[in-house]
N, C-alpha and C. Protein backbone atom coordinates (compact mmCIF):
# COMPACT_ATOMS: atom_id res chain seq x y z
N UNK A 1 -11.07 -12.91 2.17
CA UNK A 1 -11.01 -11.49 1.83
C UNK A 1 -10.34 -11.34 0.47
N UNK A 2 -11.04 -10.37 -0.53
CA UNK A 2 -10.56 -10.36 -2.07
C UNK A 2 -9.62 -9.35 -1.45
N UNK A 3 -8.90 -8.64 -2.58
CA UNK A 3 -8.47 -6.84 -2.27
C UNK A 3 -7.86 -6.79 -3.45
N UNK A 4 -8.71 -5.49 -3.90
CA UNK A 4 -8.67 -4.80 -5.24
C UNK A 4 -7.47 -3.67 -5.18
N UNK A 5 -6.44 -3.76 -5.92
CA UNK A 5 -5.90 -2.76 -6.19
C UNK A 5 -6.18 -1.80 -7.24
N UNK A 6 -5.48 -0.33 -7.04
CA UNK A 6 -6.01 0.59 -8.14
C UNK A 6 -5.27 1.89 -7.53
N UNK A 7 -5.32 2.76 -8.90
CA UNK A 7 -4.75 4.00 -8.65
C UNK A 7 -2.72 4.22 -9.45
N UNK A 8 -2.64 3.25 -9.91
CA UNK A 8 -0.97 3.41 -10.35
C UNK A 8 -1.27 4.06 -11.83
N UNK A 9 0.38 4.85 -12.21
CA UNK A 9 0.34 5.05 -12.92
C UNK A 9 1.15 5.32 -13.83
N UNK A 10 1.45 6.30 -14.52
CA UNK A 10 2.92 7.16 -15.22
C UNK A 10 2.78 8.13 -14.84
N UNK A 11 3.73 9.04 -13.96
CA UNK A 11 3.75 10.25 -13.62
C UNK A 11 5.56 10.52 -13.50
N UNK A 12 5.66 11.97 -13.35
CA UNK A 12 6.51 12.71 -13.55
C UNK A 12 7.45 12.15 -12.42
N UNK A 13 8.82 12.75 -11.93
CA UNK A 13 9.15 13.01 -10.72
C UNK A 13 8.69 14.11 -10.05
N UNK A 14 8.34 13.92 -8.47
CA UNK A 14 7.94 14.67 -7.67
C UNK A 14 6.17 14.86 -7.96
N UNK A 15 4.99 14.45 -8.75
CA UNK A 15 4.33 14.36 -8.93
C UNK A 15 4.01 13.03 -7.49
N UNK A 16 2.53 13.39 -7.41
CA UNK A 16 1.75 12.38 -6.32
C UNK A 16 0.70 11.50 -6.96
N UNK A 17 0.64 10.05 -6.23
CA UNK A 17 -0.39 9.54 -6.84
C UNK A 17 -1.18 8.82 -5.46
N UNK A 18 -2.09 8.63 -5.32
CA UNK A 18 -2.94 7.70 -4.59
C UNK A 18 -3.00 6.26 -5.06
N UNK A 19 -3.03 5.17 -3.79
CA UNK A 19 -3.36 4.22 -4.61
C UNK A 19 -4.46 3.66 -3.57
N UNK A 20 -5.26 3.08 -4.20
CA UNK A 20 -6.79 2.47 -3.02
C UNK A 20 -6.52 0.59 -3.33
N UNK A 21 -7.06 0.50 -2.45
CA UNK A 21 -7.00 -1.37 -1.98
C UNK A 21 -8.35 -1.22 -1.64
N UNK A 22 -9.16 -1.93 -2.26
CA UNK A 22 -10.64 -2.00 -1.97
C UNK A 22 -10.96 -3.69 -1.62
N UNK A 23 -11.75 -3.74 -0.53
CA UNK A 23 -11.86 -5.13 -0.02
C UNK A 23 -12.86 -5.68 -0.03
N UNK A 24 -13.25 -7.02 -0.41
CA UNK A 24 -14.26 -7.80 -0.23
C UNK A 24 -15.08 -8.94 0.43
N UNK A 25 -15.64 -9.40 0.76
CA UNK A 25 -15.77 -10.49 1.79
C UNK A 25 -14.96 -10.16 3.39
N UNK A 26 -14.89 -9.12 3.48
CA UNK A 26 -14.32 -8.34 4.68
C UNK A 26 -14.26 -7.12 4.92
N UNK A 27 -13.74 -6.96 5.93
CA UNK A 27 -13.04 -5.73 6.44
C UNK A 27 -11.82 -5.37 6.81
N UNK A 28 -11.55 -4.17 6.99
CA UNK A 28 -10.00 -3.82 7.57
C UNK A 28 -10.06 -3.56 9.07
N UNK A 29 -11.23 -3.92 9.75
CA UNK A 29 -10.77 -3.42 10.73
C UNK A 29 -10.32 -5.11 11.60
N UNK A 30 -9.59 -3.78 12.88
CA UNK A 30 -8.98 -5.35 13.79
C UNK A 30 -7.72 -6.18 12.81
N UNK A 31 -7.63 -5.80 11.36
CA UNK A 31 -6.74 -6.33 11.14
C UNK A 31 -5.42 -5.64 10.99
N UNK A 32 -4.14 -5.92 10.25
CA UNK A 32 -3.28 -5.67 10.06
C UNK A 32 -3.04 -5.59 8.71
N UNK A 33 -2.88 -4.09 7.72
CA UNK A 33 -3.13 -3.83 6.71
C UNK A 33 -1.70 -3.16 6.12
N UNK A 34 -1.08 -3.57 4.99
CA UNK A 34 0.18 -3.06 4.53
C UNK A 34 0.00 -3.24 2.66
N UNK A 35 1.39 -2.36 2.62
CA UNK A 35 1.73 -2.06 1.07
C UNK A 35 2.83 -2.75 0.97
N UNK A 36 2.40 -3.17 0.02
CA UNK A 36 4.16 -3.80 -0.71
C UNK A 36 4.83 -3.17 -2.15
N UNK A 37 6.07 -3.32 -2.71
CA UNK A 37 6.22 -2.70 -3.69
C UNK A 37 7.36 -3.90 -4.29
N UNK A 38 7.58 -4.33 -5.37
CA UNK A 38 8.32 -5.30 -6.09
C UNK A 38 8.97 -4.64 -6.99
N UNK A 39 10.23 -4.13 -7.52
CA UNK A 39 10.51 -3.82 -8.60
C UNK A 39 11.27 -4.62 -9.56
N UNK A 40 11.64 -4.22 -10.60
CA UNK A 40 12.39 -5.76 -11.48
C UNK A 40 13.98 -5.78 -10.91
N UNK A 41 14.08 -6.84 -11.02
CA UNK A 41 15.38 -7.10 -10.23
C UNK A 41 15.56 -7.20 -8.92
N UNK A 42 14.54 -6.69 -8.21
CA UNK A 42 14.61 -6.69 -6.52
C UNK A 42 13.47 -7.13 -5.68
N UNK A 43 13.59 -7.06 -4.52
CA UNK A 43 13.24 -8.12 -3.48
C UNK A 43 11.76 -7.29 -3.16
N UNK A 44 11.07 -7.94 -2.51
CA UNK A 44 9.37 -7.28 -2.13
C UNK A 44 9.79 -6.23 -1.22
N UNK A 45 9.39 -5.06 -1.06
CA UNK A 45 9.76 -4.14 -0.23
C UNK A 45 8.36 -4.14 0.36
N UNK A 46 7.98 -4.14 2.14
CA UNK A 46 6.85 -3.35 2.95
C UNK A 46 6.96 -2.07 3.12
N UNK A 47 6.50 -1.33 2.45
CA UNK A 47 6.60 0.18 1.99
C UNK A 47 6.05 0.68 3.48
N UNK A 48 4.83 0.05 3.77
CA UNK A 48 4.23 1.03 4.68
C UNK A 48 3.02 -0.65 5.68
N UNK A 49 2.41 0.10 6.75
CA UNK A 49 1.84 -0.97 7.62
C UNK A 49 0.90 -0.05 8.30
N UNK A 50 -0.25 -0.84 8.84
CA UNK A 50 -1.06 -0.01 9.88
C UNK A 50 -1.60 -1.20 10.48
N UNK A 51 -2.11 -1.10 11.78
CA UNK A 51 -2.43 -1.79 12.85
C UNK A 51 -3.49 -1.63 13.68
N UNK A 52 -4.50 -1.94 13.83
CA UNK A 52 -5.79 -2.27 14.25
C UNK A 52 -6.00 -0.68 15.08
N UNK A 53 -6.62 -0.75 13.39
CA UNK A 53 -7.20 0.36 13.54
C UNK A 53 -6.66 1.78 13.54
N UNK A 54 -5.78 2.26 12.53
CA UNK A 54 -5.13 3.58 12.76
C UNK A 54 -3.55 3.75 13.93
N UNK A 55 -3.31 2.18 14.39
CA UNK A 55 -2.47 2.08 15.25
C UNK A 55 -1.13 1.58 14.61
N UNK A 56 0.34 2.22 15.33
CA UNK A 56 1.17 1.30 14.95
C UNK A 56 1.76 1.16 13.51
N UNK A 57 1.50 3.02 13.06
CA UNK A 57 1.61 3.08 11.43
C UNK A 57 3.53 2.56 11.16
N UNK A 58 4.01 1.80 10.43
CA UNK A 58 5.58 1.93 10.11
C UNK A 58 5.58 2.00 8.64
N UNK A 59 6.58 2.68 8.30
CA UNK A 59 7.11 2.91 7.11
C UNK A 59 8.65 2.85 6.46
N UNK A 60 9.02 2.36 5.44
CA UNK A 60 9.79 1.82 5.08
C UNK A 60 10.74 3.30 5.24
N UNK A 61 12.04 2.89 5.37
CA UNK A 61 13.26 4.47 5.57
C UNK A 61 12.82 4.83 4.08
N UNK A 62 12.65 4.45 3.10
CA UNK A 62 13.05 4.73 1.79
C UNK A 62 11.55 5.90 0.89
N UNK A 63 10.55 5.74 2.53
CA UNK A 63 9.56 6.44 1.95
C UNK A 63 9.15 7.14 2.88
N UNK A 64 9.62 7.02 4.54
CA UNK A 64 9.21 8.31 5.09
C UNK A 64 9.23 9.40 5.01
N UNK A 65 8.21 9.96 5.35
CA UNK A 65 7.93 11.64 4.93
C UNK A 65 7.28 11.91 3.69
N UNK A 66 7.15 11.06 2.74
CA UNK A 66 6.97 11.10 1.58
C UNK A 66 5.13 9.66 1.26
N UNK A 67 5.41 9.15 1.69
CA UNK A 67 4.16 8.13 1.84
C UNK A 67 3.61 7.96 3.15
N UNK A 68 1.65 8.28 2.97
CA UNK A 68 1.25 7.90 3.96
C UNK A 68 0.06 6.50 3.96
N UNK A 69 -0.36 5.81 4.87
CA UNK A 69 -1.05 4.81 4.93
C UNK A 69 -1.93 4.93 5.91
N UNK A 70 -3.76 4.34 4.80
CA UNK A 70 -4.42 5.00 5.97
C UNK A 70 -5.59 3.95 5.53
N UNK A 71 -6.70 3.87 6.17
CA UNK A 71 -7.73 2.76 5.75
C UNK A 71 -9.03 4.07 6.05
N UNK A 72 -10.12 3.13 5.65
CA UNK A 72 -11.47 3.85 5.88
C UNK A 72 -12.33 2.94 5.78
N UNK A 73 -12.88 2.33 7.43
CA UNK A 73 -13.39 1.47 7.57
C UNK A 73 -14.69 0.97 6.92
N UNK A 74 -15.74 2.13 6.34
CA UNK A 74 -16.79 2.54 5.98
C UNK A 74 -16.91 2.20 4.89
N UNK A 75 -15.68 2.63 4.10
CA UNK A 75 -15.54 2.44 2.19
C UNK A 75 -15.15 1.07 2.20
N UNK A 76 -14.37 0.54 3.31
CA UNK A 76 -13.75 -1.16 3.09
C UNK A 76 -12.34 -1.08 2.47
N UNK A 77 -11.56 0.41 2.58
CA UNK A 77 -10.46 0.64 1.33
C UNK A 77 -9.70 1.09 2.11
N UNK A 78 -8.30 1.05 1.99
CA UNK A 78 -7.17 1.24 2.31
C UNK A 78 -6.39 1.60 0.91
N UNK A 79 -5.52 2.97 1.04
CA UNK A 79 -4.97 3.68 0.75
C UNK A 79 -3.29 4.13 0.55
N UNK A 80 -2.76 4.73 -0.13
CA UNK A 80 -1.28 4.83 -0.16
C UNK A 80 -1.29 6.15 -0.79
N UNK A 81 -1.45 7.12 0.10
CA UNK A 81 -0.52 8.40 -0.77
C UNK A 81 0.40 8.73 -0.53
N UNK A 82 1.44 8.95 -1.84
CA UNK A 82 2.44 8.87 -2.24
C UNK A 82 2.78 10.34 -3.01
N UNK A 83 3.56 11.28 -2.24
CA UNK A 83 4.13 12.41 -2.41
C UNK A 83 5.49 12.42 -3.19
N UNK A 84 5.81 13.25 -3.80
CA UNK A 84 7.42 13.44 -3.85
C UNK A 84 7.83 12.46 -4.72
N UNK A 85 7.32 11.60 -5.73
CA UNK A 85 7.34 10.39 -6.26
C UNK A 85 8.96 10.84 -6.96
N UNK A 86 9.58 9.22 -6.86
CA UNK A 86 11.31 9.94 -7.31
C UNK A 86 11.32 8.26 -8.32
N UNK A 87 11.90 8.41 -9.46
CA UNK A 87 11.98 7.07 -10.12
C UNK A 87 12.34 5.74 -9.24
N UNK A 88 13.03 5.76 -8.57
CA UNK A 88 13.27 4.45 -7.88
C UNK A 88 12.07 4.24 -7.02
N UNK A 89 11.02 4.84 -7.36
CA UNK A 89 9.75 4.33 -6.32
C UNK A 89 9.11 3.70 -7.43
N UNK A 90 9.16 3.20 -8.57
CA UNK A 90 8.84 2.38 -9.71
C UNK A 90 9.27 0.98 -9.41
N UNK A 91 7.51 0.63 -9.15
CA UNK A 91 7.25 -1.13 -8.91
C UNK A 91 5.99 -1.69 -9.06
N UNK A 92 5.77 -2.10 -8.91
CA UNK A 92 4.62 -2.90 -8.74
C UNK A 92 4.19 -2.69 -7.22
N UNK A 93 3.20 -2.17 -6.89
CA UNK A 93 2.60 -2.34 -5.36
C UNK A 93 1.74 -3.23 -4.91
N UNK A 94 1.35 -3.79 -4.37
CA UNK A 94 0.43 -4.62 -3.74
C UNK A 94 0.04 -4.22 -2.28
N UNK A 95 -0.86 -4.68 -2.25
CA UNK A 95 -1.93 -4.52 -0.78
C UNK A 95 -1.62 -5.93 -0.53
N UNK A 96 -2.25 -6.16 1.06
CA UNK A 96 -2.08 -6.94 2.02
C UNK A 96 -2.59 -7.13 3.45
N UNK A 97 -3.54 -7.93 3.44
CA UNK A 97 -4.15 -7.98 5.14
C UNK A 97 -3.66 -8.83 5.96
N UNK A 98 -3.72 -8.86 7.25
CA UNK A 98 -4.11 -10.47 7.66
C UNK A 98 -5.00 -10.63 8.64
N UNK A 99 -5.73 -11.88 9.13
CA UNK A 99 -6.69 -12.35 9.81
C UNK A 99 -6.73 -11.51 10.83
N UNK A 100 -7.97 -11.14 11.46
CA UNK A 100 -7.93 -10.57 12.73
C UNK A 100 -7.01 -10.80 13.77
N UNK A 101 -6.28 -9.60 14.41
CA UNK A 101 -5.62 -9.49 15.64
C UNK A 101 -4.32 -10.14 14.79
N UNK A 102 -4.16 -10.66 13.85
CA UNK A 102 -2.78 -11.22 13.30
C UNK A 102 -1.84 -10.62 13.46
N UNK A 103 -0.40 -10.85 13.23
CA UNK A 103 0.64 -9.90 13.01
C UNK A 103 1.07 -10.22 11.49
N UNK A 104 0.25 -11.51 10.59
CA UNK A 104 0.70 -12.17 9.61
C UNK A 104 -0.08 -11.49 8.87
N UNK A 105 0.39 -11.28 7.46
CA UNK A 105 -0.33 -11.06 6.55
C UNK A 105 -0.41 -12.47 5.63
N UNK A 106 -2.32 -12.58 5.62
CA UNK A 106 -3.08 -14.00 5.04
C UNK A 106 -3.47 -13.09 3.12
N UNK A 107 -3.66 -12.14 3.13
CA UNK A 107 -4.89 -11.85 2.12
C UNK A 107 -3.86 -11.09 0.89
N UNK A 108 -3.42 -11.42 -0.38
CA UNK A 108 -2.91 -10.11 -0.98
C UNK A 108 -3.79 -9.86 -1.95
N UNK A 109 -3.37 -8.77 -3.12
CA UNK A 109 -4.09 -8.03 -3.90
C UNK A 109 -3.26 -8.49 -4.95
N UNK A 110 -4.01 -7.85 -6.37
CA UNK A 110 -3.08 -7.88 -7.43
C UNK A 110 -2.43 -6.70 -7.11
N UNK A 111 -0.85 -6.57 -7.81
CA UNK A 111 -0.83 -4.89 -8.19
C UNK A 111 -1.31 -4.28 -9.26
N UNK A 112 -0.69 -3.08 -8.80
CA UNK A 112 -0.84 -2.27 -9.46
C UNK A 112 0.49 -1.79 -9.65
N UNK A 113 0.76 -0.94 -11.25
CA UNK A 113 1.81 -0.47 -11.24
C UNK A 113 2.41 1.02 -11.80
N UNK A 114 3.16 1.25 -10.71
CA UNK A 114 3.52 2.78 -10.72
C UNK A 114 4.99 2.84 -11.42
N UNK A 115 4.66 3.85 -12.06
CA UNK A 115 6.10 4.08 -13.10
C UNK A 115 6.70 5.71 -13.24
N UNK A 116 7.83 6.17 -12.16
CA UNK A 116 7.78 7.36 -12.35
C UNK A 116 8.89 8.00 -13.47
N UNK A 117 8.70 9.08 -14.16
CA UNK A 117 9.80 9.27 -14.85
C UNK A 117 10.38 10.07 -14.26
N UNK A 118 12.14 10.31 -14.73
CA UNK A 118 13.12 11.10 -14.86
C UNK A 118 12.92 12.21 -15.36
């Protein structure tokens, strides 16, 4: 499975952005599909997760209420909208699958990168 990232950008604080994970040589379904976020100086954060099939959504404390995660089995793409954007949400994101029924994530993406201002 490839997975395309896309959608980051420069935006304001409190401005929203979408980001899409588009997949290849696969699908999302049955699997286990998440976001990651890297910023400089710090550790990989799992922002957000979903689970076979719309199940089992978790989200990081640092973005609930504010980020949602969602797939669309049809398009092959999985999603991150991202509300309320506050500078410390400035990183690098990445997508992430893994093998059917997994709990592991096998597949990542490049990022993409979101940069919010002050």
């Amino acid at each position: 499975v490839q997975l395309q990232a896309s959608g980051g950008g420069l935006v304001q604080t409190g401005a929203s952005l979408r980001l899409s994970c588009a997949a290849s040589g696969g699908t999302f379904k049955s699997r286990l599909v998440g976001w990651f976020r890297q910023a400089i100086g710090k550790e990989r954060e799992n922002v957000a997760s979903i689970r076979w099939n719309n199940q089992n959504l978790q989200y990081a404390d640092s973005v609930k209420g504010r980020f949602t995660i969602s797939f669309d089995n049809a398009m092959n793409t999985a999603y991150l909208q991202m509300n309320n954007l506050k500078p410390e949400d400035t990183a690098l994101y990445y997508c992430a699958v893994g093998k059917q029924y997994s709990l592991q994530y096998s597949y990542w993406g490049q990022g993409t990168l979101v940069t919010v201002s002050s």
